[in-house]
N, C-alpha and C. Protein backbone atom coordinates (compact mmCIF):
# COMPACT_ATOMS: atom_id res chain seq x y z
N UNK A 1 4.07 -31.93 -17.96
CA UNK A 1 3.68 -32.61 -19.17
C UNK A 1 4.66 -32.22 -20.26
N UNK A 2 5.02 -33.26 -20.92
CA UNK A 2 6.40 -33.13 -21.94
C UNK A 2 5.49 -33.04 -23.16
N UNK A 3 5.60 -31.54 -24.14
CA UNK A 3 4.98 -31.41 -25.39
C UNK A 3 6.09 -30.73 -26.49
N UNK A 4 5.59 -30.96 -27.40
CA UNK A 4 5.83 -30.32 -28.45
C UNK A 4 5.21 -29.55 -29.57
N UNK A 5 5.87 -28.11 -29.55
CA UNK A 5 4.89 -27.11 -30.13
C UNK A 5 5.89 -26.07 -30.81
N UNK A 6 5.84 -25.76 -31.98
CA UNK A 6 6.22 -24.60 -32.74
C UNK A 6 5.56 -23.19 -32.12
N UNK A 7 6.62 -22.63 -31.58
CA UNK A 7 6.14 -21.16 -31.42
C UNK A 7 7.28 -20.39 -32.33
N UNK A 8 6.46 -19.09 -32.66
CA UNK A 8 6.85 -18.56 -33.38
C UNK A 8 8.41 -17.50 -32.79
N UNK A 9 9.64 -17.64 -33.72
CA UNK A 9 10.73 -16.99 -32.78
C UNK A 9 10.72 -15.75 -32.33
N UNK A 10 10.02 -14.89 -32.71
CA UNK A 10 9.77 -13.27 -32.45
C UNK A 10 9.32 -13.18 -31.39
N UNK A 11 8.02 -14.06 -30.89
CA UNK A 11 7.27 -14.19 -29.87
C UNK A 11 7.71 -14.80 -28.61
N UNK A 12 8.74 -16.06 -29.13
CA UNK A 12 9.59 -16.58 -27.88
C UNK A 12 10.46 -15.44 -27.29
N UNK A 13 11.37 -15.01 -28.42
CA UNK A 13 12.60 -14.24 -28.40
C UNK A 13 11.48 -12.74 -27.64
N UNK A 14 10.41 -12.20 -27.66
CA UNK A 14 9.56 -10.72 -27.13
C UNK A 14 9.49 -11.56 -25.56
N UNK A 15 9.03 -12.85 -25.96
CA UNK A 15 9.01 -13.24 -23.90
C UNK A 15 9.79 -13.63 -23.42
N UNK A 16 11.05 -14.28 -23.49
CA UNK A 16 11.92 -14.44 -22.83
C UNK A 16 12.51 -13.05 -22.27
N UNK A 17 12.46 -11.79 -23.19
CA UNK A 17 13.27 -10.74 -22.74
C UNK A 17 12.48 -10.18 -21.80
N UNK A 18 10.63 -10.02 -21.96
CA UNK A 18 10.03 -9.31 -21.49
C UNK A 18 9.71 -10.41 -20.06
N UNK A 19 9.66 -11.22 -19.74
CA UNK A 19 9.70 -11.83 -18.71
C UNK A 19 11.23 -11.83 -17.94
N UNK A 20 12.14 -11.71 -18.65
CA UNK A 20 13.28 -11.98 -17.64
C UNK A 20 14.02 -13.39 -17.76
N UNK A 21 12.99 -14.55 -18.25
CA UNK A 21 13.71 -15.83 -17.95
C UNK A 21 14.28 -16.53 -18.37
N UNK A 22 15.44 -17.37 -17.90
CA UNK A 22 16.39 -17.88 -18.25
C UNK A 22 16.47 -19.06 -19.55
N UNK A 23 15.07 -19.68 -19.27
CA UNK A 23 14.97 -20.40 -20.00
C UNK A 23 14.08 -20.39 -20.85
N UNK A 24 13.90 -21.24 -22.35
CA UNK A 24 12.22 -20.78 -23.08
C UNK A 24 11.28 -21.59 -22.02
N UNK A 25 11.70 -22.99 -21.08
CA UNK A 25 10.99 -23.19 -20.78
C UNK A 25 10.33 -22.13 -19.67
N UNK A 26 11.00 -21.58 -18.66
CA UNK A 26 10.58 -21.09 -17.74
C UNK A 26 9.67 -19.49 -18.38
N UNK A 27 10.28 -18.94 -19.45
CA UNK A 27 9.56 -17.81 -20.09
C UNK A 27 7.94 -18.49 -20.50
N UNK A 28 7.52 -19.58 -21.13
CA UNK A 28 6.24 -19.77 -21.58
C UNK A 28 5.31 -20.65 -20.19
N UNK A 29 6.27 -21.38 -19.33
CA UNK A 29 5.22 -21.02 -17.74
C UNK A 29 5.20 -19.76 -17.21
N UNK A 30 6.38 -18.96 -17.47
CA UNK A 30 5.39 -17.44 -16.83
C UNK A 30 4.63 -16.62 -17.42
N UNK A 31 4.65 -17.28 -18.93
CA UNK A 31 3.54 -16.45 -19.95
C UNK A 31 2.23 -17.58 -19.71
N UNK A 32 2.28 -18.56 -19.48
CA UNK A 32 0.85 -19.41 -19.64
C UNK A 32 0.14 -19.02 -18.11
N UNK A 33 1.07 -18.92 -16.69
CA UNK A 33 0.74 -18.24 -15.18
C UNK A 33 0.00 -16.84 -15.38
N UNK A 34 0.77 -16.19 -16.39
CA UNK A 34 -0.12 -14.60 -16.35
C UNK A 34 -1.20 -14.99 -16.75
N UNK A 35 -1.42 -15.67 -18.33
CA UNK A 35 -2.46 -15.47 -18.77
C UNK A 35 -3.55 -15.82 -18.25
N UNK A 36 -3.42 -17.36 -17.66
CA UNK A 36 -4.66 -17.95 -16.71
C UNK A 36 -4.66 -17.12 -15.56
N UNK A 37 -3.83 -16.58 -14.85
CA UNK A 37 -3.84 -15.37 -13.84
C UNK A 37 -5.59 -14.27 -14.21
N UNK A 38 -4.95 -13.69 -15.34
CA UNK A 38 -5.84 -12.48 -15.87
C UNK A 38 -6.70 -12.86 -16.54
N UNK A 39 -6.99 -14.24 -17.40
CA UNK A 39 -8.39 -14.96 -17.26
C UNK A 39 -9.54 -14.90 -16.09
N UNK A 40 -8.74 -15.48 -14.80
CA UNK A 40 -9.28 -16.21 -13.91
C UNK A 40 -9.95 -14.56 -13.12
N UNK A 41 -9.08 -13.69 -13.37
CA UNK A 41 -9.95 -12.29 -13.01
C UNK A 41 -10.52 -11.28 -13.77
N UNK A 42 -10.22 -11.62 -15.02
CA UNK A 42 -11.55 -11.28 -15.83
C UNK A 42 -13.62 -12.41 -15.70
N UNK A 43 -12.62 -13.86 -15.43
CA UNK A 43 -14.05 -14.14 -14.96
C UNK A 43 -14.48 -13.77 -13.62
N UNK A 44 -13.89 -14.06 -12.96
CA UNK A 44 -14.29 -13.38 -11.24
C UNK A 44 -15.14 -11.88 -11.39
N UNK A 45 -14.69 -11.13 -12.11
CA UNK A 45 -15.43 -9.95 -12.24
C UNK A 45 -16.26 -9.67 -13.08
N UNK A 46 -16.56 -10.22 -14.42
CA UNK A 46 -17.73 -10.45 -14.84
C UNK A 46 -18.86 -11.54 -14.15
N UNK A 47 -18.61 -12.79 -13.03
CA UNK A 47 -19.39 -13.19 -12.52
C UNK A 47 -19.83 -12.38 -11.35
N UNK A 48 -19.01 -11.61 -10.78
CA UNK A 48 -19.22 -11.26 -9.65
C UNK A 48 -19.34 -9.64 -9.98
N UNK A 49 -19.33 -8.75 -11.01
CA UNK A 49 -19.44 -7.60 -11.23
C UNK A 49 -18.15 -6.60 -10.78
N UNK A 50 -18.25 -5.26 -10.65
CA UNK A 50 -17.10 -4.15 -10.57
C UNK A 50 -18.18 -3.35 -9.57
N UNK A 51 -16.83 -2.74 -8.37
CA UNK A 51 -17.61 -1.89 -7.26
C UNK A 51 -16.86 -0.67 -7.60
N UNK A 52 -17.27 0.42 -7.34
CA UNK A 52 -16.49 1.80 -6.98
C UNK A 52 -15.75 1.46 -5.92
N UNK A 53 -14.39 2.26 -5.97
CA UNK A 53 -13.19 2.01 -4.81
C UNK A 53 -13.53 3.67 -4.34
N UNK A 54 -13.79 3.52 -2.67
CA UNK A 54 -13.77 4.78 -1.89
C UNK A 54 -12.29 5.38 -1.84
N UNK A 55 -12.06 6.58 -1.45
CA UNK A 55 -11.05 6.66 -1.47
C UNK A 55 -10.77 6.82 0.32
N UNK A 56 -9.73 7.25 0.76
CA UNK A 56 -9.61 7.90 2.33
C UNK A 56 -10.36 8.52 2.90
N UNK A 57 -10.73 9.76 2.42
CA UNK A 57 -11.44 10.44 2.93
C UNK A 57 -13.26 9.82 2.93
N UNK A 58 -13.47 9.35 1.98
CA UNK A 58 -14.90 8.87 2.07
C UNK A 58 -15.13 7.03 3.21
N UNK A 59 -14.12 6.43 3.13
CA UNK A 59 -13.88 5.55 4.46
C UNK A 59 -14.12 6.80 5.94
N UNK A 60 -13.06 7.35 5.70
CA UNK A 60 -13.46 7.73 6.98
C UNK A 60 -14.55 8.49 7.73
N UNK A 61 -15.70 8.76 6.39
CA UNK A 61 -15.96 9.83 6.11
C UNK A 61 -17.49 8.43 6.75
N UNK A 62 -17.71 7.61 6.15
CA UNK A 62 -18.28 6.51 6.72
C UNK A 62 -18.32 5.46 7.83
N UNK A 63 -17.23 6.12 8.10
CA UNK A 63 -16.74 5.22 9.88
C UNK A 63 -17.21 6.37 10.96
N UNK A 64 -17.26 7.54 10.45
CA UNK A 64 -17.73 8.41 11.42
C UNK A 64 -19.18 8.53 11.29
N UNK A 65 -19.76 8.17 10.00
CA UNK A 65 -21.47 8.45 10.56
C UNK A 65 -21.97 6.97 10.91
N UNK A 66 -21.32 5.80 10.77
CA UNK A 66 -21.44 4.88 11.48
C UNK A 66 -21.46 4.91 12.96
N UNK A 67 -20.74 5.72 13.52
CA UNK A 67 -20.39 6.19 14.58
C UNK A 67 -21.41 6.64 15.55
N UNK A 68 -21.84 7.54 14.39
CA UNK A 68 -23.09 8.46 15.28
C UNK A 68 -24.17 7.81 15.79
């Protein structure tokens, strides 16, 4: 989609460097990709909630009394 939009130059000129990309266009699709990125898993985890991560020892620590 072909638009037109004033962004501010500090903010172009902070993402082009901090992304890497060649172009403004390609810098504000990889800034609009993150953001809906880290949207889309901030909702996933408020719909779906946050688990404790086991670490090694407690996996294995659960595969063995599974075991028994």
């Amino acid at each position: 989609m072909k638009t037109t939009i004033d962004i501010p130059d500090k903010l172009l000129s902070d993402t082009l460097r901090l992304t890497g990309a060649g172009t403004k266009r390609d810098a504000v699709v990889q800034a609009l990709e993150e953001f809906t990125r880290r949207k889309a898993v901030e909702e996933i985890i408020s719909t779906f909630g946050t688990w404790d991560m086991l670490d090694n020892d407690e996996l294995e620590a659960a595969d063995l009394a599974k075991q028994s």
